[in-house]
Protein backbone atom coordinates (compact mmCIF):
# COMPACT_ATOMS: atom_id res chain seq x y z
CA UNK A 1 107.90 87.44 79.64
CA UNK A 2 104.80 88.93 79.84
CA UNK A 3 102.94 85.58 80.85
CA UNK A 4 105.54 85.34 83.51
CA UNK A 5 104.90 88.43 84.99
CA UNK A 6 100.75 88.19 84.63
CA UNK A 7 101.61 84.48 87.20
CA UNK A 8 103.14 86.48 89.53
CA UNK A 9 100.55 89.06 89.38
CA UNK A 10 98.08 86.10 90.07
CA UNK A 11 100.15 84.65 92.42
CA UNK A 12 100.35 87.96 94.60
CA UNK A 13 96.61 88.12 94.48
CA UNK A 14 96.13 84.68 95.53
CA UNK A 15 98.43 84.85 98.27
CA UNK A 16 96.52 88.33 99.36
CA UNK A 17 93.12 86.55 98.92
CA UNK A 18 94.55 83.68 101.36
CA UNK A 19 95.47 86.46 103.86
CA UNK A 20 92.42 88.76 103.98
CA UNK A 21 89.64 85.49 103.59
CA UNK A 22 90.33 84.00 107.06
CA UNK A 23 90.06 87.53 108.86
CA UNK A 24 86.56 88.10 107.36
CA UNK A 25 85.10 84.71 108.17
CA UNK A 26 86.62 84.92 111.51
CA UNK A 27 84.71 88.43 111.68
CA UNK A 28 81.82 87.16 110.58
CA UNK A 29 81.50 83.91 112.62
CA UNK A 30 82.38 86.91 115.57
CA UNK A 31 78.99 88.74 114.60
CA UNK A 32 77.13 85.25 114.60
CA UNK A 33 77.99 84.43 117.86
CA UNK A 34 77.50 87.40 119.23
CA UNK A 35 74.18 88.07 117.69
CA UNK A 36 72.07 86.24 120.49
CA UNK A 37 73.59 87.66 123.48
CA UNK A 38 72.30 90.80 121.66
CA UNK A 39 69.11 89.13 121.32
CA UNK A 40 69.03 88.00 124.81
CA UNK A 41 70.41 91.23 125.80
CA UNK A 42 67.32 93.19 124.06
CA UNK A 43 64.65 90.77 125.25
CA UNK A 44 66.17 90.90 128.87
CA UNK A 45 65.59 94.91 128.57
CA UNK A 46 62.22 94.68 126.79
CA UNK A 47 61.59 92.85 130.07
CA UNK A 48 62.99 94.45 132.99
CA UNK A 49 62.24 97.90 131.39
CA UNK A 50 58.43 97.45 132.33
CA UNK A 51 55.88 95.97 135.06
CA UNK A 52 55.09 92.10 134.96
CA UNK A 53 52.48 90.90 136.70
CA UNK A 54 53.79 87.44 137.63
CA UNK A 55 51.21 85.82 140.24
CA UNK A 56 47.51 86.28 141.24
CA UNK A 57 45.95 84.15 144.12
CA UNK A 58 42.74 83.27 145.20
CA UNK A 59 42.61 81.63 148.87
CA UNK A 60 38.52 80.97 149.01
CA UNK A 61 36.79 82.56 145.49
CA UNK A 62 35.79 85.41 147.41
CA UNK A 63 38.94 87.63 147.42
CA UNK A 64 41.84 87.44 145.29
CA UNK A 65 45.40 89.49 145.49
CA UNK A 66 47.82 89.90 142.26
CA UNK A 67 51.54 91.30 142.80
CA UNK A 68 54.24 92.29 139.55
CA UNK A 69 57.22 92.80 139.03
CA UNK A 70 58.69 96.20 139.29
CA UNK A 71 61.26 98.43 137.33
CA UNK A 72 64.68 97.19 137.12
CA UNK A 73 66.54 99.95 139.57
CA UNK A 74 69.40 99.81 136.48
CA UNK A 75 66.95 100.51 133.95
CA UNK A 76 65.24 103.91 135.40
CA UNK A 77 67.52 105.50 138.50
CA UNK A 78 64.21 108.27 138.75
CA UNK A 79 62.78 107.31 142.82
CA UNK A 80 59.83 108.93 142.14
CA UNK A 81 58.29 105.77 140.92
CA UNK A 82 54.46 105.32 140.79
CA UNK A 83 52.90 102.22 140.15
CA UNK A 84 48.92 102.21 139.47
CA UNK A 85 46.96 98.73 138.35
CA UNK A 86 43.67 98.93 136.27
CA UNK A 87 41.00 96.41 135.24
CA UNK A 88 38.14 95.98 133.37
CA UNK A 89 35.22 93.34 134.13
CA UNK A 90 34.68 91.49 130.41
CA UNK A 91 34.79 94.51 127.95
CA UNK A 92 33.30 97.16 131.04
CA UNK A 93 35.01 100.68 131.80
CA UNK A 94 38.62 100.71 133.27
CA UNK A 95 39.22 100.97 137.14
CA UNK A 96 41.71 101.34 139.22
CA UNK A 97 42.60 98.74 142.31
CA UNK A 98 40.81 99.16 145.15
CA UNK A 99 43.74 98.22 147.78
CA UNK A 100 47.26 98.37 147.11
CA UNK A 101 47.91 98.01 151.24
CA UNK A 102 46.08 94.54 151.92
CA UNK A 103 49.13 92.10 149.47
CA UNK A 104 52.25 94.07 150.26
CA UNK A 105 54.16 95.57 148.30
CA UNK A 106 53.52 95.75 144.19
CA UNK A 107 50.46 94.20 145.28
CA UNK A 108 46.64 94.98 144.55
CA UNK A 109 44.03 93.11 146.72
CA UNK A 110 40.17 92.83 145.43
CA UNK A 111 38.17 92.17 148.94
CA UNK A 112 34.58 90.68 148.23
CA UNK A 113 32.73 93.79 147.10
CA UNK A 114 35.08 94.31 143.54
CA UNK A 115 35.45 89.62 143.12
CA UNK A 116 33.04 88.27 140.98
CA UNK A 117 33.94 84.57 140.12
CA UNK A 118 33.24 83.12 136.64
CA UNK A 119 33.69 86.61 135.01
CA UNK A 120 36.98 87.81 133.31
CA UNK A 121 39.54 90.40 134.68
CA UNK A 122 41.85 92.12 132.45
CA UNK A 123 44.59 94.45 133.94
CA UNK A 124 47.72 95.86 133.53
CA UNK A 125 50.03 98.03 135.42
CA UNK A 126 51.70 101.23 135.11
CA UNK A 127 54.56 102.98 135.85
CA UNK A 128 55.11 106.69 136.16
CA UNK A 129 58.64 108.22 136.01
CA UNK A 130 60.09 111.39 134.77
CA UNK A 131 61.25 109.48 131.66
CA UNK A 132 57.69 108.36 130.49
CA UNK A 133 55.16 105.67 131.58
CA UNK A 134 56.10 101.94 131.23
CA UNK A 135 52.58 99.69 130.75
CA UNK A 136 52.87 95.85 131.67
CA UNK A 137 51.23 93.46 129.08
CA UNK A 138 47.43 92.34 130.01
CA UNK A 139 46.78 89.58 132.10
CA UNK A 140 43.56 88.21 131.92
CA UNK A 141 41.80 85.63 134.32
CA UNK A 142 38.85 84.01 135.99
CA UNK A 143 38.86 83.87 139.56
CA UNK A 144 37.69 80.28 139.67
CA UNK A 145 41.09 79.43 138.08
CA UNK A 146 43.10 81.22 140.05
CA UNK A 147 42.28 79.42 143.54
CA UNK A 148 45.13 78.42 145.78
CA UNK A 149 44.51 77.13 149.29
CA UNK A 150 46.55 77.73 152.51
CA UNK A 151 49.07 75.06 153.31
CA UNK A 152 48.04 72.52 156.11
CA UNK A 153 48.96 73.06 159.77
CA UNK A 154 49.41 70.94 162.66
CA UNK A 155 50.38 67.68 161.08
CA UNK A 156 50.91 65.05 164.27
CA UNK A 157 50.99 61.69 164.58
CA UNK A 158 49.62 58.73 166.54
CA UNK A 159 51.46 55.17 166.99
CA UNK A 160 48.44 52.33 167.41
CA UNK A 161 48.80 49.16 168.92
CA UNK A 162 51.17 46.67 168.63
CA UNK A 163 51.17 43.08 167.96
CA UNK A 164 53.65 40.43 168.31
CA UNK A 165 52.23 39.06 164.37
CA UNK A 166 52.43 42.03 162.63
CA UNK A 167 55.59 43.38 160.80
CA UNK A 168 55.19 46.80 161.38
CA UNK A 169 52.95 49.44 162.94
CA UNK A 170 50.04 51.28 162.14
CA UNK A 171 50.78 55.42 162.52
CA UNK A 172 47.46 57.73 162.49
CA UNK A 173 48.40 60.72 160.63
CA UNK A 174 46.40 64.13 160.92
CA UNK A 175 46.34 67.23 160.32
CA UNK A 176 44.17 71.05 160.48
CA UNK A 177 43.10 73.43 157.32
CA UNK A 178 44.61 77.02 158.94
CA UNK A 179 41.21 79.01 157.99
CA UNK A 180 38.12 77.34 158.26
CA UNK A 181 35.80 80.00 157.48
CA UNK A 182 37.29 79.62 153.61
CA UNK A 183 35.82 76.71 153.38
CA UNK A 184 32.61 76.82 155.74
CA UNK A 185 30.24 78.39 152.89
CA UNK A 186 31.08 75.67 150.29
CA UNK A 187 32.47 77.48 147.45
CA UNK A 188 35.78 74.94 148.06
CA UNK A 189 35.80 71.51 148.52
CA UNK A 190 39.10 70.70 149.75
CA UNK A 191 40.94 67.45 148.85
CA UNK A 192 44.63 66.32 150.56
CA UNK A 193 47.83 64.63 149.11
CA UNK A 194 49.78 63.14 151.63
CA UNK A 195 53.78 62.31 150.88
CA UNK A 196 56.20 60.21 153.22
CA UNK A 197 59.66 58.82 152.59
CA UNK A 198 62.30 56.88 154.66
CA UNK A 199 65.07 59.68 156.15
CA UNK A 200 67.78 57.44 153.94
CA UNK A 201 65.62 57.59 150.73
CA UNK A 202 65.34 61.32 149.93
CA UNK A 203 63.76 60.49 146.19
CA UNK A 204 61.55 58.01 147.18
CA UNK A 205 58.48 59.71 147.78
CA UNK A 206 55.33 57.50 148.58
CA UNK A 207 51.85 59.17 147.69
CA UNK A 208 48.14 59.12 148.91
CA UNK A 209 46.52 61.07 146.62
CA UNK A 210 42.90 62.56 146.81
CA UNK A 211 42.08 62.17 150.72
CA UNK A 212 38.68 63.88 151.71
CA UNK A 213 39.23 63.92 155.55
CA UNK A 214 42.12 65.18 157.10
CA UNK A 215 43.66 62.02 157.96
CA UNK A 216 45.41 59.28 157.08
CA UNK A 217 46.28 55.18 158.58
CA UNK A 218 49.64 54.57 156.85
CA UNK A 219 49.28 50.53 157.70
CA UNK A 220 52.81 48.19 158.60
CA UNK A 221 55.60 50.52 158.57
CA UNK A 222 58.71 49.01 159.20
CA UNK A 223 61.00 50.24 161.93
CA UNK A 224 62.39 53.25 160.73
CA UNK A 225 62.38 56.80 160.91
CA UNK A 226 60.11 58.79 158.22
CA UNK A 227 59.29 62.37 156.75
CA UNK A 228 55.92 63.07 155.93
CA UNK A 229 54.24 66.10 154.31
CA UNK A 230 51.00 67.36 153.46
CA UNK A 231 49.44 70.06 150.64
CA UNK A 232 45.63 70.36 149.13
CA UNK A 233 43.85 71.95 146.69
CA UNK A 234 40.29 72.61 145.64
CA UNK A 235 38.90 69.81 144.09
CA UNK A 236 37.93 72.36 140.66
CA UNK A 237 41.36 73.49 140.78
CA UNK A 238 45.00 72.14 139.85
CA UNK A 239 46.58 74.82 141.88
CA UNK A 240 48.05 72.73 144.99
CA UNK A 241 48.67 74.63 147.53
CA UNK A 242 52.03 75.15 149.36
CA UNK A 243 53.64 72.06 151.54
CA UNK A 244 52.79 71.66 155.03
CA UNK A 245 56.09 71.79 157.31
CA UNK A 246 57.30 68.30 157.41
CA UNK A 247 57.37 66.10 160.59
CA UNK A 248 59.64 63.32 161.34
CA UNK A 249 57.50 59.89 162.17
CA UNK A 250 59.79 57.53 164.25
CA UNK A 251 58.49 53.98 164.08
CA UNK A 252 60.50 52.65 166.93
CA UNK A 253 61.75 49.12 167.62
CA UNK A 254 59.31 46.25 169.56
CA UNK A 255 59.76 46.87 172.98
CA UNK A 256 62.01 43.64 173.93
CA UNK A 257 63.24 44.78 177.53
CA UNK A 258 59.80 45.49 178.73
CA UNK A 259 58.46 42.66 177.93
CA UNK A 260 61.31 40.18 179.23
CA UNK A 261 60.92 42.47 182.52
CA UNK A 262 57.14 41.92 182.49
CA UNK A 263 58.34 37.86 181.85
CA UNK A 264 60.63 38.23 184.87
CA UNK A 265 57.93 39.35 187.50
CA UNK A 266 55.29 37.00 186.24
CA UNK A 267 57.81 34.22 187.16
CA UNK A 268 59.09 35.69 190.28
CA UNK A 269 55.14 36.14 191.72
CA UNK A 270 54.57 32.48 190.20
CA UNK A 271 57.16 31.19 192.22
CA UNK A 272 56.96 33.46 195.21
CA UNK A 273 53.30 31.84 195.20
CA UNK A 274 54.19 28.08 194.84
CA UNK A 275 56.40 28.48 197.89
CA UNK A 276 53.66 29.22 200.30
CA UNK A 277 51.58 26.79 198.70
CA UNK A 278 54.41 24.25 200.08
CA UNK A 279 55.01 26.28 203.23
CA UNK A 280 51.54 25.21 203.92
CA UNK A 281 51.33 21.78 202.77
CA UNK A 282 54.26 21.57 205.35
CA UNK A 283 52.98 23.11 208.35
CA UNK A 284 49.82 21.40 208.32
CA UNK A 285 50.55 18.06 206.82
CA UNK A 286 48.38 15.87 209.18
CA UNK A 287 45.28 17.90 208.95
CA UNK A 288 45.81 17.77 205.07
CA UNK A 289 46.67 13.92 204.98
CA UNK A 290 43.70 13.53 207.42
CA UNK A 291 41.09 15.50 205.15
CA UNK A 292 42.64 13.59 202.06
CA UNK A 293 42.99 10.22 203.23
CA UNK A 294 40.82 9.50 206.13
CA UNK A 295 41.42 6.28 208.78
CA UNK A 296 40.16 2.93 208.02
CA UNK A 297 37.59 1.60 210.40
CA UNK A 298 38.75 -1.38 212.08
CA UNK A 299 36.44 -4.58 211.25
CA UNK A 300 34.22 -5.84 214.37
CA UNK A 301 32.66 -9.00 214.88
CA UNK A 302 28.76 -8.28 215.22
CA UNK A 303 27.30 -10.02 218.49
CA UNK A 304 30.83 -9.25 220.55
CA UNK A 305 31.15 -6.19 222.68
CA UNK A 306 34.67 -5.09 222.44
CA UNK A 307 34.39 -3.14 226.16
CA UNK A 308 33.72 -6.81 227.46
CA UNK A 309 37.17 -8.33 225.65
CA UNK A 310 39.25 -5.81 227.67
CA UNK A 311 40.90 -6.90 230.66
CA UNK A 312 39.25 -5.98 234.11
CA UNK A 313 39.69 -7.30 238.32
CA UNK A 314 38.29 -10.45 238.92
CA UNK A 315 36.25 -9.11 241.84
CA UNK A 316 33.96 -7.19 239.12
CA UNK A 317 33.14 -10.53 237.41
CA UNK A 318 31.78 -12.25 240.40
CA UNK A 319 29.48 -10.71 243.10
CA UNK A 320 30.31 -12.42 246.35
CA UNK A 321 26.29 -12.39 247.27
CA UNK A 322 25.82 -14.75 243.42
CA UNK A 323 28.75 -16.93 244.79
CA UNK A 324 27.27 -17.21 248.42
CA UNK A 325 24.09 -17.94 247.24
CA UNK A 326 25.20 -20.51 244.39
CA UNK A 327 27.71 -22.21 246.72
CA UNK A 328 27.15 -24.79 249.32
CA UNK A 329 29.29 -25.94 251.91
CA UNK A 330 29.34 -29.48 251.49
CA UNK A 331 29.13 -30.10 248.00
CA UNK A 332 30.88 -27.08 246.75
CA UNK A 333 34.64 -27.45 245.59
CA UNK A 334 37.26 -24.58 246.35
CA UNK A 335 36.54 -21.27 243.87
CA UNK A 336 39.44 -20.79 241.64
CA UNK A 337 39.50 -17.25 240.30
CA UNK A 338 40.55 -16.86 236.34
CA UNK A 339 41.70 -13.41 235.23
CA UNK A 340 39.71 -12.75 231.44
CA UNK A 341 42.20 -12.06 228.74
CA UNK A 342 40.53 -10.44 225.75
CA UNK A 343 41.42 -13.53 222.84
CA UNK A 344 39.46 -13.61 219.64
CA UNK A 345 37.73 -16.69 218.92
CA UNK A 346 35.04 -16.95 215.97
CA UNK A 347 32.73 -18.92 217.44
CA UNK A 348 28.68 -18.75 218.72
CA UNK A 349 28.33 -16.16 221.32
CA UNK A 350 25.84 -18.57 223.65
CA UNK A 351 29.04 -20.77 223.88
CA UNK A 352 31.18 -18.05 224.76
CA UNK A 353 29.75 -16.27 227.68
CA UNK A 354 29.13 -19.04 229.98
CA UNK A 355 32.64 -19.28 229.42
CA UNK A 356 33.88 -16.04 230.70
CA UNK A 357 31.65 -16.19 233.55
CA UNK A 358 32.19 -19.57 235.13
CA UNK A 359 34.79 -22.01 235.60
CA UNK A 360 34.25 -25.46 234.10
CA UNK A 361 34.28 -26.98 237.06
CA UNK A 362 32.05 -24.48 238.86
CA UNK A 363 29.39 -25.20 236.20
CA UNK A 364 29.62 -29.35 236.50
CA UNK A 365 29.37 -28.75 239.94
CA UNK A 366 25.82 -26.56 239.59
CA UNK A 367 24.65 -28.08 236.83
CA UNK A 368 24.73 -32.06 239.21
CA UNK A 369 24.98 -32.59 242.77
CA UNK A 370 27.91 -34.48 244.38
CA UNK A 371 26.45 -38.05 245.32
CA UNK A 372 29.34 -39.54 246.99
């Protein structure tokens, strides 16, 4: 009886164990979970309760500016709010900033008379309320390292020439440092990264890195339209400086309807000029023929006068005193008068003209008298 009773004792505690377990692990797993948001929670606090100095800049290595962080407005609802930075060169005496006007807001600026490059600043700011004074955490550094040049300005572009061979076309890229009297004493020795992409390709950024002149040839781009984008940096330094504002490079297609124009009137004054050509040849077609194939001379018989072949009145051959005085009345037979013909007859010229001048039988008769 008694065992029986010592189970059910057991049992009851089990069964209370079973119940009251699960509630403290789930408490406990509550507390674990929770336990970094309180962590998170305290370091957010540690840092919003006091001044950070977050950035310090350097345009040239002869003045430098640093800003921080101010109070959280949750953490301290006090307006009267003072903020005051000190330094210290190396291990020197504490001072206070010379300019809190020059950076802005939460800002100290060190003109030329308090920068000394290669030497270490340490400073810290603090804040003054009616609760107590809130320190920021040193920040040490050398000017040299802090140096951060102005972002490029007026980045154009310049389309060269154009061939019918090449694929693409050649874009001169340039561009202007904003303040040149940062750089005109040599401290800073600029050098230029230059980025471009296709508008359709936003992660496919192309680089030319390390450019000492402010320029660039980007050789055979393709048609296509393209954002390009330009920072620097000091050569000593890592510290690029901010991006130039982009401009959009428009490669544009060959110019086909110019040239087929330009084909057009070549043709038309080509034609236009082949027309008078035959307009010419037309109108003064015999001179031309003349100049270009000249007469041929008609062949002549040497010893022949060709005036003497034409036909002429037989009074002109004979001269009535010759006749008279050749003639005589008994012995001379009636003249018969011949009309000349011009013939052509090859044969010896002292045979020919007594021909043409006298009848045969004028010449018998001269040459022997009549005996009967």
């Amino acid at each position: 009886m008694l065992f029986l009773r010592s189970l059910e004792n057991s049992c009851v505690m089990l069964w209370l164990l079973v119940l009251v377990l699960p509630g403290v692990a789930c408490s406990a797993l509550t507390q674990n979970l929770l336990q970094p948001d309180n962590d998170h929670r305290d370091g957010a606090v540690a840092v919003t309760t006091r001044p950070h100095i977050y950035y310090c800049r350097s345009p040239n290595m002869e003045v430098f500016t640093c800003w921080w962080h101010p109070l959280d407005n949750n953490s301290e609802s006090d307006d009267n709010i003072t903020y005051s930075l000190t330094y210290s060169l190396e291990k020197g005496p504490r001072r206070e900033c010379p300019d809190y006007v020059t950076g802005g807001p939460n800002s100290c600026h060190f003109d030329s008379g308090h920068t000394s490059i290669w030497t270490i600043y340490c400073m810290n700011v603090m804040a003054r309320t009616s609760h107590g004074v809130f320190s920021s955490k040193d920040h040490c550094l050398d000017v040299a390292d802090i140096v951060e040049t102005e972002a490029p300005v007026n980045l154009t572009y310049t389309l060269l020439n154009e061939t019918e061979e090449e694929a693409g076309r050649t874009a001169m890229v340039s561009w202007v440092y904003p303040n040149p009297s940062h750089i005109q004493y040599g401290w800073i020795t600029l050098v230029f990264e230059l980025q471009y992409r296709r508008i359709a390709e936003p992660n496919n950024w192309k680089v030319k890195g390390l450019l000492r002149e402010p320029w660039l040839e980007l050789l055979d781009l393709p048609v296509g339209e393209y954002i390009v984008r330009v920072r620097c940096r000091s050569r000593n330094n890592g510290i690029w400086s901010k991006w130039s504002t982009p401009v959009l490079l428009c490669v544009p297609v060959k110019s086909t309807p110019d040239k087929l124009l330009a084909l057009l009137l070549v043709t038309g004054v080509g034609v236009m000029f082949l027309l008078v050509i035959g307009f010419g040849f037309i109108l003064q077609g015999k001179r031309i023929k003349a100049f270009l194939l000249p007469p041929i001379p008609k062949p002549r018989i040497r010893g022949i006068n060709p005036l003497l072949l034409k036909p002429s009145p037989s009074y002109l051959l004979y001269p009535l005193p010759l006749l008279s005085s050749l003639s005589t009345p008994s012995l001379s037979p009636p003249l018969t008068i011949f009309s000349i013909y011009s013939f052509s007859i090859p044969s010896p010229s002292y045979l020919l003209y007594p021909l043409l001048l006298y009848p045969l039988p004028l010449l018998s008769s001269l040459s022997t008298p009549s005996l009967s």
